[in-house]
PDB file of N, CA and C in Angstrom:
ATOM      1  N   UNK A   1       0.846  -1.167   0.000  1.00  0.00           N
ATOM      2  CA  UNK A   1       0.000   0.000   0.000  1.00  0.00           C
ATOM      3  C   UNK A   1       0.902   1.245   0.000  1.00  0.00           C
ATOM      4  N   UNK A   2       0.569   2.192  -0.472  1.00  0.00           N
ATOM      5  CA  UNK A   2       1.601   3.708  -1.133  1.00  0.00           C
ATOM      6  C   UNK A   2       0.668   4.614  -0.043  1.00  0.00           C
ATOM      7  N   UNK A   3       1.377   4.857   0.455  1.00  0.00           N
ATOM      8  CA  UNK A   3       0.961   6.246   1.797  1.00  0.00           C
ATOM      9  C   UNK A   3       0.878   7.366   0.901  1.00  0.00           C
ATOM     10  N   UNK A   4       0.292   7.992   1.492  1.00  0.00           N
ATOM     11  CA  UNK A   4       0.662  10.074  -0.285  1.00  0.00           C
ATOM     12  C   UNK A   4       1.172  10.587   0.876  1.00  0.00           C
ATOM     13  N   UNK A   5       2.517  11.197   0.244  1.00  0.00           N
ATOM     14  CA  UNK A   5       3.168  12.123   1.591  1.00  0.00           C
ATOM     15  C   UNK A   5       1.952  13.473   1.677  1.00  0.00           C
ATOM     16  N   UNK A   6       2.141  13.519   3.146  1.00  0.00           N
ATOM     17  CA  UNK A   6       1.418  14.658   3.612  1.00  0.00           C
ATOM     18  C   UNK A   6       1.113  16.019   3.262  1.00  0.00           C
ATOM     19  N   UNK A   7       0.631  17.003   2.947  1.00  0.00           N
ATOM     20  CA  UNK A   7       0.458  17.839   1.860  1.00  0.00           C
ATOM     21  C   UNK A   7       1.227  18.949   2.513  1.00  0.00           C
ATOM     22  N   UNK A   8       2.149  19.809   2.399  1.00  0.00           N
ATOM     23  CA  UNK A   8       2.475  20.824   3.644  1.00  0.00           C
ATOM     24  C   UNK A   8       1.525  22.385   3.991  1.00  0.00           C
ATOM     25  N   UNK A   9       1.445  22.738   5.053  1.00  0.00           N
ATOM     26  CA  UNK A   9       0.825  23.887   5.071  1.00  0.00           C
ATOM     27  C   UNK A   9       0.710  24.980   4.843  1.00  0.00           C
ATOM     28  N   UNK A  10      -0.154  25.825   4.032  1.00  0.00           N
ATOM     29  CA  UNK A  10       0.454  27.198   3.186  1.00  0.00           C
ATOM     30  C   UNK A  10       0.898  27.852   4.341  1.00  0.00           C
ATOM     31  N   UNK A  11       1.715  28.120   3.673  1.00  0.00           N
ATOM     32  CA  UNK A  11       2.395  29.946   4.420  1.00  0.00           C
ATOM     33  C   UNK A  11       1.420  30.386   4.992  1.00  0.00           C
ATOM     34  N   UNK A  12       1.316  31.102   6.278  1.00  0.00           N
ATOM     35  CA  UNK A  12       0.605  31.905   6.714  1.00  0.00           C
ATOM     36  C   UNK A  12       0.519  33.323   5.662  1.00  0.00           C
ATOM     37  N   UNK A  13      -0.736  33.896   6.056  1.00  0.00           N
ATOM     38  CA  UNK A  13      -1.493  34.659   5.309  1.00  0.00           C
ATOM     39  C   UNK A  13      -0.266  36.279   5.545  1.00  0.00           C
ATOM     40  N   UNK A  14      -0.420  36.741   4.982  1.00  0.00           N
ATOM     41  CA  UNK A  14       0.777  38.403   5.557  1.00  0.00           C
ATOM     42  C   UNK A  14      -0.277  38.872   6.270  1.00  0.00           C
ATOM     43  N   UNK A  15       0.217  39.741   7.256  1.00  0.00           N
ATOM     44  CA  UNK A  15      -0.378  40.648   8.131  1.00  0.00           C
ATOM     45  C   UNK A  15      -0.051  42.040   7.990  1.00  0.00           C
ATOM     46  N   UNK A  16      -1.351  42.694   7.502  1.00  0.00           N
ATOM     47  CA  UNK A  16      -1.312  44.195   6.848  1.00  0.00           C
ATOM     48  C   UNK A  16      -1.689  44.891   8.179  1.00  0.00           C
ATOM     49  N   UNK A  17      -0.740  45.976   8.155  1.00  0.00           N
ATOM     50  CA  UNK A  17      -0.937  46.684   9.584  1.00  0.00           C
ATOM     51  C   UNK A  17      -1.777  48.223   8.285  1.00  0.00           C
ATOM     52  N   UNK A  18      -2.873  48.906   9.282  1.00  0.00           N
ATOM     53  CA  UNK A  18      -2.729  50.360   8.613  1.00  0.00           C
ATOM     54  C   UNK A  18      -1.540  51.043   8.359  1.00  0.00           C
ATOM     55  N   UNK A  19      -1.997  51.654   7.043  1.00  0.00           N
ATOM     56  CA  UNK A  19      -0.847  52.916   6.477  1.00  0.00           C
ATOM     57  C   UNK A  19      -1.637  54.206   7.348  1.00  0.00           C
ATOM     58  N   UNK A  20      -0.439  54.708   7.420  1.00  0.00           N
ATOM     59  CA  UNK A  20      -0.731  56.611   7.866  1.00  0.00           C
ATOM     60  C   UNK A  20       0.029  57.446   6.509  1.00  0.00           C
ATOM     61  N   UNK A  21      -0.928  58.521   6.749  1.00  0.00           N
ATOM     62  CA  UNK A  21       0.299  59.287   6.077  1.00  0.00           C
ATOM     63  C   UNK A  21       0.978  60.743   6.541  1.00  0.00           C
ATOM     64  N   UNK A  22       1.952  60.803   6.827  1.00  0.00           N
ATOM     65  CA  UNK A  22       3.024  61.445   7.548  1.00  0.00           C
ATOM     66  C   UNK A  22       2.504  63.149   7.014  1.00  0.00           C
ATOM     67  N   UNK A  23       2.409  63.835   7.934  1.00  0.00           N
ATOM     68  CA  UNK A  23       2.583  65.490   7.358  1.00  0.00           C
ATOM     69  C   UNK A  23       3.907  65.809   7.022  1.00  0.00           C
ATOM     70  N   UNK A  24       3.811  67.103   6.015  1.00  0.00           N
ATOM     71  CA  UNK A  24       4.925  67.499   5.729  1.00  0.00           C
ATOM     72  C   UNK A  24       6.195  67.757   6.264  1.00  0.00           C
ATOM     73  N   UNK A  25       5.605  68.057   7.762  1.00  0.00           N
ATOM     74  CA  UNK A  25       6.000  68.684   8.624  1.00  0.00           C
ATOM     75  C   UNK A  25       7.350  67.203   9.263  1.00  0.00           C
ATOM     76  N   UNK A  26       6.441  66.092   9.219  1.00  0.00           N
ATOM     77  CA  UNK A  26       7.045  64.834   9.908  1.00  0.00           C
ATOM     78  C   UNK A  26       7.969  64.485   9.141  1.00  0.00           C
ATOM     79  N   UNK A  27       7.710  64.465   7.637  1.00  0.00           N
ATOM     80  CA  UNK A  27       8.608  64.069   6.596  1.00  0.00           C
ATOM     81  C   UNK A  27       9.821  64.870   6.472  1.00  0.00           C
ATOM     82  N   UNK A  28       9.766  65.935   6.934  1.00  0.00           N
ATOM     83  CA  UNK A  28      11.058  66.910   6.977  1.00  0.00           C
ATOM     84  C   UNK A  28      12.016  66.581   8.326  1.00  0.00           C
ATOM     85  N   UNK A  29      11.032  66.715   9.377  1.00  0.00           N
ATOM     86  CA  UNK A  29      11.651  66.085  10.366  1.00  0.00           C
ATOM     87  C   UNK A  29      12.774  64.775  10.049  1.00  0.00           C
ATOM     88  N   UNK A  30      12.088  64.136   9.661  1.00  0.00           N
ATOM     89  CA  UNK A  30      12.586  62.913   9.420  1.00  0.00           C
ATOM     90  C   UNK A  30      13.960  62.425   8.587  1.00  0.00           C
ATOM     91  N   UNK A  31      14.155  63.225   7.325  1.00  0.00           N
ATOM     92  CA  UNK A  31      15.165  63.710   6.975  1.00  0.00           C
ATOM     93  C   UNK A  31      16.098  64.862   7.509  1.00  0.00           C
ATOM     94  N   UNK A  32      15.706  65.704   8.876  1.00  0.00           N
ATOM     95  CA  UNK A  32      16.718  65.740   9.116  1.00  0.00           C
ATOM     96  C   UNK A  32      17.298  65.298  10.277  1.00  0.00           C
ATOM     97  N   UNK A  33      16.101  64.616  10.598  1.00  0.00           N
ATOM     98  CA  UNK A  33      17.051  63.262  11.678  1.00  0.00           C
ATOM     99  C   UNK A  33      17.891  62.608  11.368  1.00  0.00           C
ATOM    100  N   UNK A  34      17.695  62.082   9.820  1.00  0.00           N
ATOM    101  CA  UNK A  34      19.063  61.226   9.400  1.00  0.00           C
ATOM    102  C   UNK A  34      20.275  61.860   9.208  1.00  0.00           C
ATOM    103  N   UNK A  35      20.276  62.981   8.621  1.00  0.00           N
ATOM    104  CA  UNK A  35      21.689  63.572   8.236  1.00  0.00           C
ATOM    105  C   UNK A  35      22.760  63.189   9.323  1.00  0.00           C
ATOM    106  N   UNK A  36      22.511  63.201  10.722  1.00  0.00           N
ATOM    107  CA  UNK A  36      23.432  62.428  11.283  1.00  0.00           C
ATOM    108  C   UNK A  36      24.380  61.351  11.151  1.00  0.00           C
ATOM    109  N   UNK A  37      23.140  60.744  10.319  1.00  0.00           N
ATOM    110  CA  UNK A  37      24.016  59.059  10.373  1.00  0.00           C
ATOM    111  C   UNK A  37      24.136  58.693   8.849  1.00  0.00           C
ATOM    112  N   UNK A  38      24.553  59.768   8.264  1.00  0.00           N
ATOM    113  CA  UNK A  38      24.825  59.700   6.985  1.00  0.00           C
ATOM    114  C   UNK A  38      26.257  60.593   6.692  1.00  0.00           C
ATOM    115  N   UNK A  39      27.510  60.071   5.969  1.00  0.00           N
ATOM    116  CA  UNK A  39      28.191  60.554   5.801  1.00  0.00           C
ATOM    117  C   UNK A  39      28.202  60.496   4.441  1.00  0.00           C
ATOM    118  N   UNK A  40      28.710  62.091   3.678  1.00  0.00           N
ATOM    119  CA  UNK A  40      28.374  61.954   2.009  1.00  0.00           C
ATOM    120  C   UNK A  40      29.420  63.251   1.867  1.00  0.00           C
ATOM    121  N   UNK A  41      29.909  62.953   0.894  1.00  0.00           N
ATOM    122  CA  UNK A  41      30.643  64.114  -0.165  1.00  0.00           C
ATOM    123  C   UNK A  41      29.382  64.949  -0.690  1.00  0.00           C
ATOM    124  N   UNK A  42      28.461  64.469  -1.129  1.00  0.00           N
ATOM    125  CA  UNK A  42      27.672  65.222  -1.536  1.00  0.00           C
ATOM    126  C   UNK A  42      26.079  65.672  -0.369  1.00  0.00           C
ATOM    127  N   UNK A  43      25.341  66.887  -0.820  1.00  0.00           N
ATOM    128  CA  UNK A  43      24.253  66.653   0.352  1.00  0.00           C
ATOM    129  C   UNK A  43      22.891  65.907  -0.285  1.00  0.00           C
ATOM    130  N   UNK A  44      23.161  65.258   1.076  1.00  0.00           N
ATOM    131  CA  UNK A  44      21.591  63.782   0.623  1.00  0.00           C
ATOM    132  C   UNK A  44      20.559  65.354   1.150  1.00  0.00           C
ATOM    133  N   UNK A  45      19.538  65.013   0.127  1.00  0.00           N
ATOM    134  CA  UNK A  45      18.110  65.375   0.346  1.00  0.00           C
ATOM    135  C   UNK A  45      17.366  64.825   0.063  1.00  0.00           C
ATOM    136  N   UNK A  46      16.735  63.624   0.377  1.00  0.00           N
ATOM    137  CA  UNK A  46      15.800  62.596  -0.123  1.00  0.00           C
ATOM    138  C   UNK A  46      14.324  63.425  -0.530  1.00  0.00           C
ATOM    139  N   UNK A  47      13.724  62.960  -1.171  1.00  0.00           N
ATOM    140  CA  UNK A  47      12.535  63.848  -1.716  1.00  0.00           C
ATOM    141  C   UNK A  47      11.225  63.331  -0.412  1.00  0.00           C
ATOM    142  N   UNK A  48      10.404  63.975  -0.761  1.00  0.00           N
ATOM    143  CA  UNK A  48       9.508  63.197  -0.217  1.00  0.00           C
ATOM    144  C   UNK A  48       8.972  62.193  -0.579  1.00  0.00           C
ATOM    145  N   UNK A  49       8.400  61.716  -1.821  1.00  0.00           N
ATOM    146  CA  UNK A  49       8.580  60.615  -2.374  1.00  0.00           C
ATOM    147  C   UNK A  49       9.429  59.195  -2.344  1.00  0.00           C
ATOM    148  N   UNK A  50      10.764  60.140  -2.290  1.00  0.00           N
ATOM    149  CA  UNK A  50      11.676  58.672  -2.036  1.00  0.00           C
ATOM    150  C   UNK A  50      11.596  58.440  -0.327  1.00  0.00           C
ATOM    151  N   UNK A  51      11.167  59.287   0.938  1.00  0.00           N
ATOM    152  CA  UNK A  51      10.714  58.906   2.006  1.00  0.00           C
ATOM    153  C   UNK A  51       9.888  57.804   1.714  1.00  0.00           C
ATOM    154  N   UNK A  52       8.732  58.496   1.160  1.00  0.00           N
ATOM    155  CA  UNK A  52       7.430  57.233   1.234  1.00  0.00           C
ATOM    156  C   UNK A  52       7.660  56.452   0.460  1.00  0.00           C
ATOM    157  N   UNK A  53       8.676  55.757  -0.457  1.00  0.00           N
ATOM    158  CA  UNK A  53       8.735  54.526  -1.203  1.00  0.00           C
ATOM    159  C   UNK A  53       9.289  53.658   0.356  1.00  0.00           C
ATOM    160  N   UNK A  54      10.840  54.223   0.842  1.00  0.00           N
ATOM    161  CA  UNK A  54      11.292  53.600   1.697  1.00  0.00           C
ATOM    162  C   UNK A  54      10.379  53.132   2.781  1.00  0.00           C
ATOM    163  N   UNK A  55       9.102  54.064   3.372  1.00  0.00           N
ATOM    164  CA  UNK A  55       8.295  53.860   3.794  1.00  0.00           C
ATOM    165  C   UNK A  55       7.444  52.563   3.711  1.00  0.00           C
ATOM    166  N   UNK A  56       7.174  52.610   2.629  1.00  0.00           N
ATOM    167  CA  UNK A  56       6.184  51.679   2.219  1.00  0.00           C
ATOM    168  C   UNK A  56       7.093  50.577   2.107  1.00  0.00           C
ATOM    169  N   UNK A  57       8.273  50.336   1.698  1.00  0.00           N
ATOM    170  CA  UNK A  57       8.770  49.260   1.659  1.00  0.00           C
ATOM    171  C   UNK A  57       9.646  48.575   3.246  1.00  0.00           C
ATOM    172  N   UNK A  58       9.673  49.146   3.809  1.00  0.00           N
ATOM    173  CA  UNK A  58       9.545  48.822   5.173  1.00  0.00           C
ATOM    174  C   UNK A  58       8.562  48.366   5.887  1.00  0.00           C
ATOM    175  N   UNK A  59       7.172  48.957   5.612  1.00  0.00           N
ATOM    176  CA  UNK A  59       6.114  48.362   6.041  1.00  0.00           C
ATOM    177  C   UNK A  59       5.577  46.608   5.619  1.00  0.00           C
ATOM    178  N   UNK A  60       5.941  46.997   4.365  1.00  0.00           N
ATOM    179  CA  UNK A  60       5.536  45.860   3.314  1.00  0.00           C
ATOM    180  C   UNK A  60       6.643  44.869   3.808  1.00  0.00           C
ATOM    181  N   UNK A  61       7.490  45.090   3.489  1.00  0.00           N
ATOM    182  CA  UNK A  61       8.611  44.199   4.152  1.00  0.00           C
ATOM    183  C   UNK A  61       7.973  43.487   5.851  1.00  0.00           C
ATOM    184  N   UNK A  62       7.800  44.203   6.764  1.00  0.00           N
ATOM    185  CA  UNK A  62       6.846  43.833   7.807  1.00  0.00           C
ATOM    186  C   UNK A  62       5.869  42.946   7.586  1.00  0.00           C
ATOM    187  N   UNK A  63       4.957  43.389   6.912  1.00  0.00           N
ATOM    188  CA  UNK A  63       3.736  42.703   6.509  1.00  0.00           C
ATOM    189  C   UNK A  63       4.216  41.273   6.043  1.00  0.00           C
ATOM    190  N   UNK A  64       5.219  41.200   4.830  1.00  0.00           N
ATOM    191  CA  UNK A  64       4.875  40.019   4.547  1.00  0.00           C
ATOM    192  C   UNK A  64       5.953  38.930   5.217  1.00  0.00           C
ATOM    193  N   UNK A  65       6.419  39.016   6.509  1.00  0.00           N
ATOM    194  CA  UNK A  65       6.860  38.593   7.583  1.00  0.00           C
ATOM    195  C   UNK A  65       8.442  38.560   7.913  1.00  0.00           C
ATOM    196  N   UNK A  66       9.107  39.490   7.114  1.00  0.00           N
ATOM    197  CA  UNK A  66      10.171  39.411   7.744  1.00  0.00           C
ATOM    198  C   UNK A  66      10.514  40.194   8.718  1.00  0.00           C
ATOM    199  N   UNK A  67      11.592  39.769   9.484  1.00  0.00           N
ATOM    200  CA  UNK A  67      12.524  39.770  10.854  1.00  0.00           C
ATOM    201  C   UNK A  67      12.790  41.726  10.891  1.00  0.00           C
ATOM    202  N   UNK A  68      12.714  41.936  11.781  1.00  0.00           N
ATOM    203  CA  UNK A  68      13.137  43.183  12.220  1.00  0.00           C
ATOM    204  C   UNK A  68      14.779  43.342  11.626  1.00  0.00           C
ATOM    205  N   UNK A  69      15.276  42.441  11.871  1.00  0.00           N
ATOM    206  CA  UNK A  69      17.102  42.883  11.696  1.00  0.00           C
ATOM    207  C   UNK A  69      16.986  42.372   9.821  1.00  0.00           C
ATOM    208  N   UNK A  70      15.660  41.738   9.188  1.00  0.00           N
ATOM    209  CA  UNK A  70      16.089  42.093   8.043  1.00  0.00           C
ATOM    210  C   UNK A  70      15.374  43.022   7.158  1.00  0.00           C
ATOM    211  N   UNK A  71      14.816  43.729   7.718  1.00  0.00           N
ATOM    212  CA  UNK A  71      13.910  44.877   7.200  1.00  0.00           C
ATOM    213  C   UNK A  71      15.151  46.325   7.330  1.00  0.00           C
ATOM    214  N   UNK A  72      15.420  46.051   8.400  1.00  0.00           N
ATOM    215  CA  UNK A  72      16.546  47.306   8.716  1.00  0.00           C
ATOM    216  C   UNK A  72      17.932  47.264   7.614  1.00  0.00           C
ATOM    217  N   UNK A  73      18.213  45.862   7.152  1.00  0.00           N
ATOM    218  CA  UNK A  73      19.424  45.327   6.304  1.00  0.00           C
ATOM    219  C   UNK A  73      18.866  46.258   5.118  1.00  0.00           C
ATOM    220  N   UNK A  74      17.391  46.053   4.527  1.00  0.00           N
ATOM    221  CA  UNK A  74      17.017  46.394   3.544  1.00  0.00           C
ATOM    222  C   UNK A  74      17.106  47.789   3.168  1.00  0.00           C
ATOM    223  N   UNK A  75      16.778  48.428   4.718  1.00  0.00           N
ATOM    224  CA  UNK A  75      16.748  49.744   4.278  1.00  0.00           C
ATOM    225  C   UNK A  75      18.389  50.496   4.287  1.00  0.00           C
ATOM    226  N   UNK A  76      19.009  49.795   4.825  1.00  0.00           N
ATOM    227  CA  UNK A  76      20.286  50.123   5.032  1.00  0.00           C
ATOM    228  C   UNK A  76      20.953  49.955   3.621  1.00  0.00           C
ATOM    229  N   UNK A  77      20.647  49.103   2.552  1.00  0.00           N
ATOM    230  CA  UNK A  77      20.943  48.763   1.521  1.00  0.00           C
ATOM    231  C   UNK A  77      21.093  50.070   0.920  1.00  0.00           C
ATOM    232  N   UNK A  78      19.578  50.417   0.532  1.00  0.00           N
ATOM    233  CA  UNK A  78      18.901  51.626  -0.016  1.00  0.00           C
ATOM    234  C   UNK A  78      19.785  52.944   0.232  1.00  0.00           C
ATOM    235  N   UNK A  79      20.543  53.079   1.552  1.00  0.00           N
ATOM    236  CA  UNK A  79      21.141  54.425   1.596  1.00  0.00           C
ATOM    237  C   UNK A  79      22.771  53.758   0.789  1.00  0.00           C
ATOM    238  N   UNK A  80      23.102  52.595   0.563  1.00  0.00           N
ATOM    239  CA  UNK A  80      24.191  52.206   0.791  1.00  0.00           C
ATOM    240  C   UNK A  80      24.396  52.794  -0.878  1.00  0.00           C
ATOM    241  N   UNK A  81      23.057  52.461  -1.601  1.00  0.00           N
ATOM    242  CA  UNK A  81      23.042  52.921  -2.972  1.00  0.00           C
ATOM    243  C   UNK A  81      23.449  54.210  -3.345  1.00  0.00           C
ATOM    244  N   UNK A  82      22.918  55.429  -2.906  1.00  0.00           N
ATOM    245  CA  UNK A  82      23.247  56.320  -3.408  1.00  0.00           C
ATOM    246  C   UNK A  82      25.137  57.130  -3.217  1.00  0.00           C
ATOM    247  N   UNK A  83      25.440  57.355  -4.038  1.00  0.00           N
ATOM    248  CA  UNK A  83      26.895  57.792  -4.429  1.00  0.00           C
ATOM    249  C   UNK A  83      27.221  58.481  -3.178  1.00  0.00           C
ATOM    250  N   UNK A  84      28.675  57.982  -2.800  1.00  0.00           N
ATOM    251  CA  UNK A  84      29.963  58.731  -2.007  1.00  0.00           C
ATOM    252  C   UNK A  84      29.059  59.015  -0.545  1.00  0.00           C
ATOM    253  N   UNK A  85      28.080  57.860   0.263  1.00  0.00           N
ATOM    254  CA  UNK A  85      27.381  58.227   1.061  1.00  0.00           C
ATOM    255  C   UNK A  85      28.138  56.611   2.010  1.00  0.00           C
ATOM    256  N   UNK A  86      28.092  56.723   2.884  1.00  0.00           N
ATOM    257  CA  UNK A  86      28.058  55.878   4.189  1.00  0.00           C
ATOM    258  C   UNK A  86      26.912  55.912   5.733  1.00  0.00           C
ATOM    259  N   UNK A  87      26.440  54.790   5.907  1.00  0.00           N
ATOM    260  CA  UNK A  87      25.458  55.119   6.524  1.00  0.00           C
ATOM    261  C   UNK A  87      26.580  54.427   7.839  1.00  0.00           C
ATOM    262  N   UNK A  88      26.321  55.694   8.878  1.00  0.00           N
ATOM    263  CA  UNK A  88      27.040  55.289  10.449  1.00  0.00           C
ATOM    264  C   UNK A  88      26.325  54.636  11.123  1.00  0.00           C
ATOM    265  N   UNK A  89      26.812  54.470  12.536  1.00  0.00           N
ATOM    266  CA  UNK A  89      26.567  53.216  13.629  1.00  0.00           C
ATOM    267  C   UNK A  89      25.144  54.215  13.815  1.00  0.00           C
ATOM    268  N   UNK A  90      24.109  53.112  13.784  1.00  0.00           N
ATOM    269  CA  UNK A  90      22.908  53.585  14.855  1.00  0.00           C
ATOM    270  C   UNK A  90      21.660  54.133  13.114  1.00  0.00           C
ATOM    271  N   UNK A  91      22.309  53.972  12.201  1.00  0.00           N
ATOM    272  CA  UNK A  91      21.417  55.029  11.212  1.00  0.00           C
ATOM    273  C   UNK A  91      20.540  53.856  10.657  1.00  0.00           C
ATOM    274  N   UNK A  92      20.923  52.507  10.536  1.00  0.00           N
ATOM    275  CA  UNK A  92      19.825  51.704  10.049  1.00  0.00           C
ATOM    276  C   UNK A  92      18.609  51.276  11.380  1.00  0.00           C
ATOM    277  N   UNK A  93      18.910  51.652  12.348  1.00  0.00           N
ATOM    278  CA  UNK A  93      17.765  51.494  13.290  1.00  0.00           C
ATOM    279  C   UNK A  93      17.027  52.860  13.156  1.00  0.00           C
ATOM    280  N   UNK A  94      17.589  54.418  13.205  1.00  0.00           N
ATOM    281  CA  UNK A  94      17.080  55.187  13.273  1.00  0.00           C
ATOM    282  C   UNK A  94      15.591  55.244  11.537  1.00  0.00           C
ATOM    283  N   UNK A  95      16.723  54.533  10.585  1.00  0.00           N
ATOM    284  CA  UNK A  95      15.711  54.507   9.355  1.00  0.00           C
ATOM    285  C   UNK A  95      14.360  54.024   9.640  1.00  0.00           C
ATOM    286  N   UNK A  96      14.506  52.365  10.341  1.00  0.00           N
ATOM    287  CA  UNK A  96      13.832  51.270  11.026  1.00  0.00           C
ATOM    288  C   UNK A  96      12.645  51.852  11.825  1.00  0.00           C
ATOM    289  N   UNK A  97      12.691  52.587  12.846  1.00  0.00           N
ATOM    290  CA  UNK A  97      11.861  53.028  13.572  1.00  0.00           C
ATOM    291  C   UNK A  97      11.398  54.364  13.204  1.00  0.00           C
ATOM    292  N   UNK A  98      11.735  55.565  12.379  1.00  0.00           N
ATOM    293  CA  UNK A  98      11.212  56.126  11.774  1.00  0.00           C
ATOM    294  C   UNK A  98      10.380  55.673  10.705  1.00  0.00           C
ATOM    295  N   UNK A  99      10.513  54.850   9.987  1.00  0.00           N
ATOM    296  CA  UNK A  99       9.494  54.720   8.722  1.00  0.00           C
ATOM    297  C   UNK A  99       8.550  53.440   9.169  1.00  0.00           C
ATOM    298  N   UNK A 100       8.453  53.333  10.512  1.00  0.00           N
ATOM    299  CA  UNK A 100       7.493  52.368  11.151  1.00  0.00           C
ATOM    300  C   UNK A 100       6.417  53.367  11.710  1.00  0.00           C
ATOM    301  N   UNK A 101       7.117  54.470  12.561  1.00  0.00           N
ATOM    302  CA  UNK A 101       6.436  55.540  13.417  1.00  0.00           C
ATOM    303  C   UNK A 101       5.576  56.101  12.132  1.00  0.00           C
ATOM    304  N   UNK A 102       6.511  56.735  10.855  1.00  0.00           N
ATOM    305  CA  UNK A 102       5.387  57.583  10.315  1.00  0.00           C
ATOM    306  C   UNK A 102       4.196  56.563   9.043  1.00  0.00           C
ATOM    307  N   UNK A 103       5.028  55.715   9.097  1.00  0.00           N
ATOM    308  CA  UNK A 103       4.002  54.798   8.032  1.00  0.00           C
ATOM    309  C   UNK A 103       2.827  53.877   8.930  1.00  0.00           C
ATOM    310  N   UNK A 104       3.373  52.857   9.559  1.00  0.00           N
ATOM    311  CA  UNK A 104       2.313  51.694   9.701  1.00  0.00           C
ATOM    312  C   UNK A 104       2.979  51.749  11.208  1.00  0.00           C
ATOM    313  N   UNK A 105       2.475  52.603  12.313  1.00  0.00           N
ATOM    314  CA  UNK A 105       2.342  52.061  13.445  1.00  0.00           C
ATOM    315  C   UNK A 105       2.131  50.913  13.909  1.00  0.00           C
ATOM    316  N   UNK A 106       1.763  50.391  13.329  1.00  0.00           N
ATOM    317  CA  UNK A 106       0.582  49.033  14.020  1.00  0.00           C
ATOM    318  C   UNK A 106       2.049  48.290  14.289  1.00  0.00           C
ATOM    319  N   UNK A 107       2.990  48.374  12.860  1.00  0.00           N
ATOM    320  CA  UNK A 107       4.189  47.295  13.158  1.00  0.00           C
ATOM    321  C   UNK A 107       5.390  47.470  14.420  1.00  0.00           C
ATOM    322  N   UNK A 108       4.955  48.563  15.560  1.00  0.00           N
ATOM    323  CA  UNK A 108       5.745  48.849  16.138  1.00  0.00           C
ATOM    324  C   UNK A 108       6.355  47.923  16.868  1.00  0.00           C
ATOM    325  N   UNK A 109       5.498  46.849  18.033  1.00  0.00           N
ATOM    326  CA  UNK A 109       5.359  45.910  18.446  1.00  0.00           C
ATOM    327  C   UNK A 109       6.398  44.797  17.879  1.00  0.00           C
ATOM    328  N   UNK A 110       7.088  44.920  17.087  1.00  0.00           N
ATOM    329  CA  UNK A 110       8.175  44.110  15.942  1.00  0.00           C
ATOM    330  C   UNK A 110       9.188  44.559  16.091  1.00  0.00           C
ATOM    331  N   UNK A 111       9.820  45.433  16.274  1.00  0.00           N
ATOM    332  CA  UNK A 111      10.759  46.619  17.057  1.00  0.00           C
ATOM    333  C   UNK A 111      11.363  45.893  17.598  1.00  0.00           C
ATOM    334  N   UNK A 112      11.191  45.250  18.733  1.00  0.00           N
ATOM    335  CA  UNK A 112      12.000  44.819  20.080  1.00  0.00           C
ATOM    336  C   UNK A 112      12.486  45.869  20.739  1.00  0.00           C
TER     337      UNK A 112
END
């Protein structure tokens, strides 16, 4: 008699936290919280736009279940991209918990 191997269980479903959306006021803030932990030959001014992509892809990244330390890798990537820039000690957490605070609260709780 032929047993049928066992079928495995889907992936859990992603967990969508609400979006917010940040005032102008927060989004400025926010960029110039980072300038700290950014070292550049040239001056970073991220648009607002490229805030809320990083935004959203931090959240999303959340949602569809990854790890706090690899959501922060991701965004750390993102600054690693743009030319003659270095991101310092402490700037991929500061990214991390800023674009949690102004996007999708809900994911705060993931933080540690």
């Amino acid at each position: 008699m032929v047993v049928p191997a066992p079928v495995p269980a889907p992936p859990p479903a992603p967990t969508t936290v609400p979006r917010r959306q940040p005032t102008s006021a927060e989004i400025d803030q926010a960029i110039a919280g980072l300038r700290p932990y950014v070292r550049s030959l040239l001056p970073i001014n991220p648009t607002h736009a490229q805030v809320a992509e990083l935004g959203d892809k931090i959240c999303t990244a959340f949602d569809e279940g990854q790890s706090a330390a690899q959501v922060k890798a991701t965004g750390a990537q993102l600054v690693k991209k743009v030319p003659f820039a270095t991101l310092l000690r402490g700037g991929d957490d500061y990214i991390l918990r800023t674009g949690v605070a102004l996007y999708c609260p809900g994911h705060a709780p993931r933080l540690g």
